[in-house]
Protein backbone atom coordinates (compact mmCIF):
# COMPACT_ATOMS: atom_id res chain seq x y z
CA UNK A 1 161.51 208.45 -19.81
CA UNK A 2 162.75 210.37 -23.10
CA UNK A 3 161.18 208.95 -25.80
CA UNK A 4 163.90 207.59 -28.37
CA UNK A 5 164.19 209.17 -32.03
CA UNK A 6 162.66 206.15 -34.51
CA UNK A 7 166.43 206.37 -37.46
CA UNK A 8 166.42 204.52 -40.46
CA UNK A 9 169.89 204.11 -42.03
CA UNK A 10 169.95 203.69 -45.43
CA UNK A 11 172.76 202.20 -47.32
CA UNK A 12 172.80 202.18 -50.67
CA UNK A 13 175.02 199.40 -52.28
CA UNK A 14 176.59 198.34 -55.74
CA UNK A 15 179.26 195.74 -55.77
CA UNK A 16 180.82 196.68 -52.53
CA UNK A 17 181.08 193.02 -50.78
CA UNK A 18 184.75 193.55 -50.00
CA UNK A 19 183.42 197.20 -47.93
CA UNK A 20 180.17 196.83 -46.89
CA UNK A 21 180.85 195.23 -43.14
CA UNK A 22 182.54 198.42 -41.97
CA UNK A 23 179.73 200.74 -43.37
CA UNK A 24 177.42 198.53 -41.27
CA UNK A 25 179.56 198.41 -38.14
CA UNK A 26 180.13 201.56 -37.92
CA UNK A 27 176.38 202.29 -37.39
CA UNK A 28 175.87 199.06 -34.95
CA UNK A 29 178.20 201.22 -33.17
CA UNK A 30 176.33 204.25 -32.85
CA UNK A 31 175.80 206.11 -29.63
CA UNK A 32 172.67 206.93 -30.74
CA UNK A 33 170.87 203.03 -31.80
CA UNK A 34 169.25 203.12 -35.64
CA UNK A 35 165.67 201.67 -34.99
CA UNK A 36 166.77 199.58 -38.53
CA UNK A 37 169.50 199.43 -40.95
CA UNK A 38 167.89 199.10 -44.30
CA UNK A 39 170.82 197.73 -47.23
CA UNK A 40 169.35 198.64 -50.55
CA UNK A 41 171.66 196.45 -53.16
CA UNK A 42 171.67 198.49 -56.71
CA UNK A 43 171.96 194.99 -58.73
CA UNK A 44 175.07 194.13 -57.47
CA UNK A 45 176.85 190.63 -58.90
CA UNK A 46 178.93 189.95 -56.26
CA UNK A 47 178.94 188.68 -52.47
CA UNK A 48 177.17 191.61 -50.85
CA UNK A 49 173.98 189.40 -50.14
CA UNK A 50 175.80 186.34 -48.48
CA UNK A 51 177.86 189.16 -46.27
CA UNK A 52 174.77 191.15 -45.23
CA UNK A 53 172.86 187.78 -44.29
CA UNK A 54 176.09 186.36 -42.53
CA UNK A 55 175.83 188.99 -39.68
CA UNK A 56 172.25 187.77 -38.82
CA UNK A 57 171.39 191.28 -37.99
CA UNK A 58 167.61 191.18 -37.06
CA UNK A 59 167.76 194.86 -37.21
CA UNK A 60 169.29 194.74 -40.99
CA UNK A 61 166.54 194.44 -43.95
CA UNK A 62 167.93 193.57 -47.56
CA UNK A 63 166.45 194.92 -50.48
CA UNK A 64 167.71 194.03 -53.98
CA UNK A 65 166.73 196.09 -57.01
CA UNK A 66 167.62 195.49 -60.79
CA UNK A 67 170.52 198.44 -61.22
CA UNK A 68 169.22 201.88 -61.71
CA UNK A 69 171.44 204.03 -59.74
CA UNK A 70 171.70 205.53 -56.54
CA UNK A 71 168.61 207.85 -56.70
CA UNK A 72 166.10 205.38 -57.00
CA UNK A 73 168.27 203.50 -54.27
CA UNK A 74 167.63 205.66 -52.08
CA UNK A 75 164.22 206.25 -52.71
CA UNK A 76 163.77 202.46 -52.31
CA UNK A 77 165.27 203.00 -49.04
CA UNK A 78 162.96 205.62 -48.46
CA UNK A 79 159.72 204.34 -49.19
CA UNK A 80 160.98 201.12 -46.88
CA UNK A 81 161.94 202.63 -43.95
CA UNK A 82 159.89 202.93 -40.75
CA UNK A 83 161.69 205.58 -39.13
CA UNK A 84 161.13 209.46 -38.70
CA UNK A 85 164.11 209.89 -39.33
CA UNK A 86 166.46 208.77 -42.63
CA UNK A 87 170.53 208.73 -42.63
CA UNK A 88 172.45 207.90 -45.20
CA UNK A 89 175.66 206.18 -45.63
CA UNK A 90 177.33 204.74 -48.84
CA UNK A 91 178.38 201.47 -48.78
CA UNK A 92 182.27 201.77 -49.10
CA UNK A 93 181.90 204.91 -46.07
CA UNK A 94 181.46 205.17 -42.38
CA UNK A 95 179.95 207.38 -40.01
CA UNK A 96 181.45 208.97 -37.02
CA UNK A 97 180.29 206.80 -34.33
CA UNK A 98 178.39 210.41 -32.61
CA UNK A 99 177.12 211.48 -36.33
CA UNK A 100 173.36 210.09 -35.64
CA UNK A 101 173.31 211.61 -32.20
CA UNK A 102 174.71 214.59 -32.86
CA UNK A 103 172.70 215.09 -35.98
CA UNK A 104 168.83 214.41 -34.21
CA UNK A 105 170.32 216.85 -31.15
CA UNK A 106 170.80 219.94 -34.09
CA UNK A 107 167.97 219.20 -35.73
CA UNK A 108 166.08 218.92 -32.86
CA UNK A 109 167.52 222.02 -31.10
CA UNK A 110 167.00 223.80 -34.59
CA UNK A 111 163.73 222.70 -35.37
CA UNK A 112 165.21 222.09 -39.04
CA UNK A 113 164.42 219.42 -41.18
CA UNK A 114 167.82 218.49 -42.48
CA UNK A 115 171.41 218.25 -41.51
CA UNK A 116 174.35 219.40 -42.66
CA UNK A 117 177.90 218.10 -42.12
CA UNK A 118 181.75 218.60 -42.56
CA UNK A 119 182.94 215.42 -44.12
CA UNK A 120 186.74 213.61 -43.01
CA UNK A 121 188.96 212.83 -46.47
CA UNK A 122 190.60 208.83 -46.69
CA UNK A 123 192.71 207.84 -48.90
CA UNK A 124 194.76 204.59 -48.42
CA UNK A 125 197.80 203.92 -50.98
CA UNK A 126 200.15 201.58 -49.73
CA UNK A 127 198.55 200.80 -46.74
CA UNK A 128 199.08 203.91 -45.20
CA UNK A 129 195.71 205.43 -44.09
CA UNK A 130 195.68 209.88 -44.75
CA UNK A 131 193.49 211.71 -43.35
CA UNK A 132 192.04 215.02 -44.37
CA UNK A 133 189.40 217.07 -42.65
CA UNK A 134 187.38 219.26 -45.08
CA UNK A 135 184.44 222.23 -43.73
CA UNK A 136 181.14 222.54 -45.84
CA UNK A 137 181.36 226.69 -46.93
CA UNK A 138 178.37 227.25 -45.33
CA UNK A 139 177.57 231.09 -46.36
CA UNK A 140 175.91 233.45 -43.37
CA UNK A 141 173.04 234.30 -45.72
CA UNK A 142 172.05 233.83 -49.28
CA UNK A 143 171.67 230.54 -49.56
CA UNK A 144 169.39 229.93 -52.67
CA UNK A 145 171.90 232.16 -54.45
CA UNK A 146 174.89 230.07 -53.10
CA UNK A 147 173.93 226.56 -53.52
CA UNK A 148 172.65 228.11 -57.16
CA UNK A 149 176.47 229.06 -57.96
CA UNK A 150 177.92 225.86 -56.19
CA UNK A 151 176.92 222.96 -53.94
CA UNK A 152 178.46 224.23 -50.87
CA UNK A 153 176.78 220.48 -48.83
CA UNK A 154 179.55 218.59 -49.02
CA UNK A 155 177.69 215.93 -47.16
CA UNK A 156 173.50 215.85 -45.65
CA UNK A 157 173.92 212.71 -44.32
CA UNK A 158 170.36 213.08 -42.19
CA UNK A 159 166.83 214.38 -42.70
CA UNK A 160 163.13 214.11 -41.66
CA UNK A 161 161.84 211.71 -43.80
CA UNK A 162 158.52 213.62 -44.01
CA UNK A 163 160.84 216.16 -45.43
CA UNK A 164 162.14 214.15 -48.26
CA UNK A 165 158.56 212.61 -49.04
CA UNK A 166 157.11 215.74 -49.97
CA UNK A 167 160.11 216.92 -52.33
CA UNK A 168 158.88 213.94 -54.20
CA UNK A 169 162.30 212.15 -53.19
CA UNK A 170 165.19 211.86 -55.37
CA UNK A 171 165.43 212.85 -58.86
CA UNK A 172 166.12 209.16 -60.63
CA UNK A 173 167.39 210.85 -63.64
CA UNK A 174 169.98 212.09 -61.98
CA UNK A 175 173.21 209.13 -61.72
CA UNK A 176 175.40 211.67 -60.13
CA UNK A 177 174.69 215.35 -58.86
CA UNK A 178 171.67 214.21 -57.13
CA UNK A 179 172.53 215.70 -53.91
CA UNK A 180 172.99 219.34 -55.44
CA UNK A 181 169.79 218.79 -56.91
CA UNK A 182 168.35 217.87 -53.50
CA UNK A 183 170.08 220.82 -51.83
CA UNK A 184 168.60 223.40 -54.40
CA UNK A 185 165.46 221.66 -54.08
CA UNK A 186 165.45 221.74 -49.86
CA UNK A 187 166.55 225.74 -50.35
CA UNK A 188 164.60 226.57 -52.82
CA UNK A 189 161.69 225.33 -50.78
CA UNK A 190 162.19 226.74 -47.35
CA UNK A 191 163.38 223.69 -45.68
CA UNK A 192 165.35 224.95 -42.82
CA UNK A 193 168.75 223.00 -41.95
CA UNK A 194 170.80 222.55 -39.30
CA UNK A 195 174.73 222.72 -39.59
CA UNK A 196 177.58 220.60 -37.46
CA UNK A 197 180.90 222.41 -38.16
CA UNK A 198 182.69 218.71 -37.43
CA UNK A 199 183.27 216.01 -39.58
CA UNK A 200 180.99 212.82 -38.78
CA UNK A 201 181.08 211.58 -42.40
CA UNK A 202 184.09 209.66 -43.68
CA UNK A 203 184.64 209.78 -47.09
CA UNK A 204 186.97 207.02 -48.68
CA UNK A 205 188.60 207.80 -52.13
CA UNK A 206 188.23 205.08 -54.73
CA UNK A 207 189.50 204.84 -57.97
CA UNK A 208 186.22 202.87 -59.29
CA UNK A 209 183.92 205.78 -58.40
CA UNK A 210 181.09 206.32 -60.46
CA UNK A 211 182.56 209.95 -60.48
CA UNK A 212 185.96 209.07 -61.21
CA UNK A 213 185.00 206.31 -64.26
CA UNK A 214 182.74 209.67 -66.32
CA UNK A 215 183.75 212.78 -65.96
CA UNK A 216 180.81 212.77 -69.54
CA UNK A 217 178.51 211.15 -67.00
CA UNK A 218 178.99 213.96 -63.99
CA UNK A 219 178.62 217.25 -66.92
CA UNK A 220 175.57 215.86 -68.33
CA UNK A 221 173.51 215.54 -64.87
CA UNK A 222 175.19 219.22 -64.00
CA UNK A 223 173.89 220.08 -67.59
CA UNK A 224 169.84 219.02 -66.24
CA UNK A 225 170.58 220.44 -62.95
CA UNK A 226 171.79 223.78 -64.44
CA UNK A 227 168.42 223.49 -66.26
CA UNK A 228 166.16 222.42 -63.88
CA UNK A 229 166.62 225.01 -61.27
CA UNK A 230 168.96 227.71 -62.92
CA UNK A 231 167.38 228.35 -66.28
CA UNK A 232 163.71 227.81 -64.73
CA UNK A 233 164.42 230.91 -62.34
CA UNK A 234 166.50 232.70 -65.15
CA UNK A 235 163.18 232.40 -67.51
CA UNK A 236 161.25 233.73 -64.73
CA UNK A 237 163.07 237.31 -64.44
CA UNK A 238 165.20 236.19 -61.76
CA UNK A 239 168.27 238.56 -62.74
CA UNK A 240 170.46 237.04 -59.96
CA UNK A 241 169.82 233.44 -60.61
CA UNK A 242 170.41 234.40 -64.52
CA UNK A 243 173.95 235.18 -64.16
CA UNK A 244 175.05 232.29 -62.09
CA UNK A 245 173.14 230.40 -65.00
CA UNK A 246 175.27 232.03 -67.35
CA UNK A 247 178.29 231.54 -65.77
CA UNK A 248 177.53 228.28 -64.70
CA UNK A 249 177.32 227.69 -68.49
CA UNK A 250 179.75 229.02 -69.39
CA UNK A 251 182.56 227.07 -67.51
CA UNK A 252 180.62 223.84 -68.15
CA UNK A 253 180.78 224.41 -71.49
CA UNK A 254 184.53 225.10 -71.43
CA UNK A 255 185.10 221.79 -70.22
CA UNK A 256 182.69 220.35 -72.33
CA UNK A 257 185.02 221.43 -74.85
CA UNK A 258 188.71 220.64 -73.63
CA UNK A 259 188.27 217.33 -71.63
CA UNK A 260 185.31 215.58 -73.09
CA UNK A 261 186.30 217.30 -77.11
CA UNK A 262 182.19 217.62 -76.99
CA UNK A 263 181.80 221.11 -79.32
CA UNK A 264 177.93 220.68 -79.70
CA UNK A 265 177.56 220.75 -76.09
CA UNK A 266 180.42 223.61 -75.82
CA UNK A 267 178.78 225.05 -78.61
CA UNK A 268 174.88 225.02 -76.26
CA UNK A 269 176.24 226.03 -73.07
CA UNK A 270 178.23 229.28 -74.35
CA UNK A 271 175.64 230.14 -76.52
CA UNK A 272 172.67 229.89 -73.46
CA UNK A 273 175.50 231.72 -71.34
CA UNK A 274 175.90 234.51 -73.33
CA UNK A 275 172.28 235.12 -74.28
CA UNK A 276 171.48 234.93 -70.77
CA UNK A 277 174.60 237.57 -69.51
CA UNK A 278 176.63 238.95 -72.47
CA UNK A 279 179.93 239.59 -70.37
CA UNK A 280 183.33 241.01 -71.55
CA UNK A 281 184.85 239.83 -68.66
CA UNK A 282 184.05 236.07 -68.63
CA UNK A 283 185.24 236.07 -72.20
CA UNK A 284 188.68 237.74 -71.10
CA UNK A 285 189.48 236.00 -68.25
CA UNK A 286 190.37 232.96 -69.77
CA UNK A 287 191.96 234.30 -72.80
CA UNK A 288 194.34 236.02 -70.33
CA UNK A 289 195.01 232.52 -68.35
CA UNK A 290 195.85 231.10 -71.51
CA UNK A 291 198.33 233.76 -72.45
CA UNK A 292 199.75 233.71 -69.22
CA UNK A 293 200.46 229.98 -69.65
CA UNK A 294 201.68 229.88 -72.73
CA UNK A 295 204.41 232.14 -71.77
């Protein structure tokens, strides 16, 4: 007899009472069972406790933190969990009822240590339910380059948990952007990953969002990314990894400037942009877009 995969599914949880049932039911129904599902509540002040303990899961384990975002949630999760194995799910999301199976098989088959997925698009408005399927640009080669220049994961909803235990987990100074950071982090380091061109995550659109409430909030942790990885390897000599800093700078700082009205930061980013890769061309571009507009 096969011997089945030990999955931990972590759900990470902030004032989501109203969504958190179908985040959990959609794992109970799994093809592939979770060995536990392990809800990790961020400090929330509403119901989610008195939900979660009114399902009298066995295999569900509450954990409630004092709010510190959804890093350390997950690391909490992390740490907790007795499986080989850790998925992820947010609490106002669902999986594809064949993501955890499907997801084991390619990393399996793979021998990776991660797994990649395309992600489904909800949005509800008016109670009608639209649906949009969206691919992860996965690039044939250059990946350290590529995830450098953009986060082309749109969703890793499963890894090895050895895996994420000797990155050193999740960067907690990170509120938002900390999956690009742990993409760039898995590249960077070798970590092999498995892709599944189909979408077994579903993404719901919110207006309450963490993302949606700061746009501030979403620049700044780009800012320490862009630092952390892409002026470390700059520093080092790394010519490629020096322009995609500098033009990584330089569009950050452009909206640094024209939605946030933030000229010290605009002021940083062009400056570290053009002493890192002077160009004529980045500088034109836009000038011409704005010409064009304004005709």
């Amino acid at each position: 007899m096969a011997i089945k995969p030990l999955i931990s599914v972590i759900i990470p949880t902030y004032n989501c009472a109203l969504d958190i049932h179908k985040a959990i039911s959609s794992i109970q129904h799994q093809t592939l069972r979770a060995l536990e599902i392990i809800v990790v509540d961020d400090g929330s002040t509403d119901a989610t406790r008195q939900i979660v303990d009114d399902l009298n899961d066995r295999s569900i384990r509450y954990i409630y933190q004092s709010n510190q975002g959804v890093a350390q949630a997950r690391n909490t999760g992390i740490l907790a969990a007795k499986g080989d194995f850790i998925a992820y799910v947010d609490a106002d999301d669902e999986l594809d009822e064949q993501m955890l199976e499907l997801c084991y098989d390619s990393i399996v088959r793979d021998n990776a240590e991660w797994c990649v997925t395309d992600i489904l698009k909800i949005r509800i408005s008016g109670g009608i339910q639209n649906e949009v399927a969206e691919k992860s640009p996965v690039p044939p080669s250059n990946y350290v380059y590529n995830i450098l220049r953009d986060d082309f994961v749109l969703r890793a909803p499963f890894f090895r948990r050895k895996t994420l235990i000797d990155l050193g987990l999740y960067d907690i100074r990170l509120k938002t952007r900390e999956d690009w950071d742990m993409s760039i982090r898995l590249i960077r380091g070798g970590r092999k990953f498995s892709y599944i061109p189909m979408p077994l995550y579903k993404y719901y659109f919110r207006q309450n969002s963490l993302m949606r409430k700061s746009k501030l909030l979403s620049y700044n942790c780009s800012l320490l990314v862009l630092q952390k990885h892409h002026k470390e390897m700059a520093v080092k000599g790394d010519i490629d990894a020096r322009k995609i800093y500098a033009d990584n700078m330089w569009w950050l700082g452009r909206d640094y400037l024209f939605i946030e009205h933030d000229a010290w930061h605009f002021l940083y980013c062009i400056f570290e942009s053009i002493i890192n890769d002077f160009s004529v061309k980045r500088i034109i571009n836009p000038l011409r877009s704005m010409i064009k507009g304004n005709r």
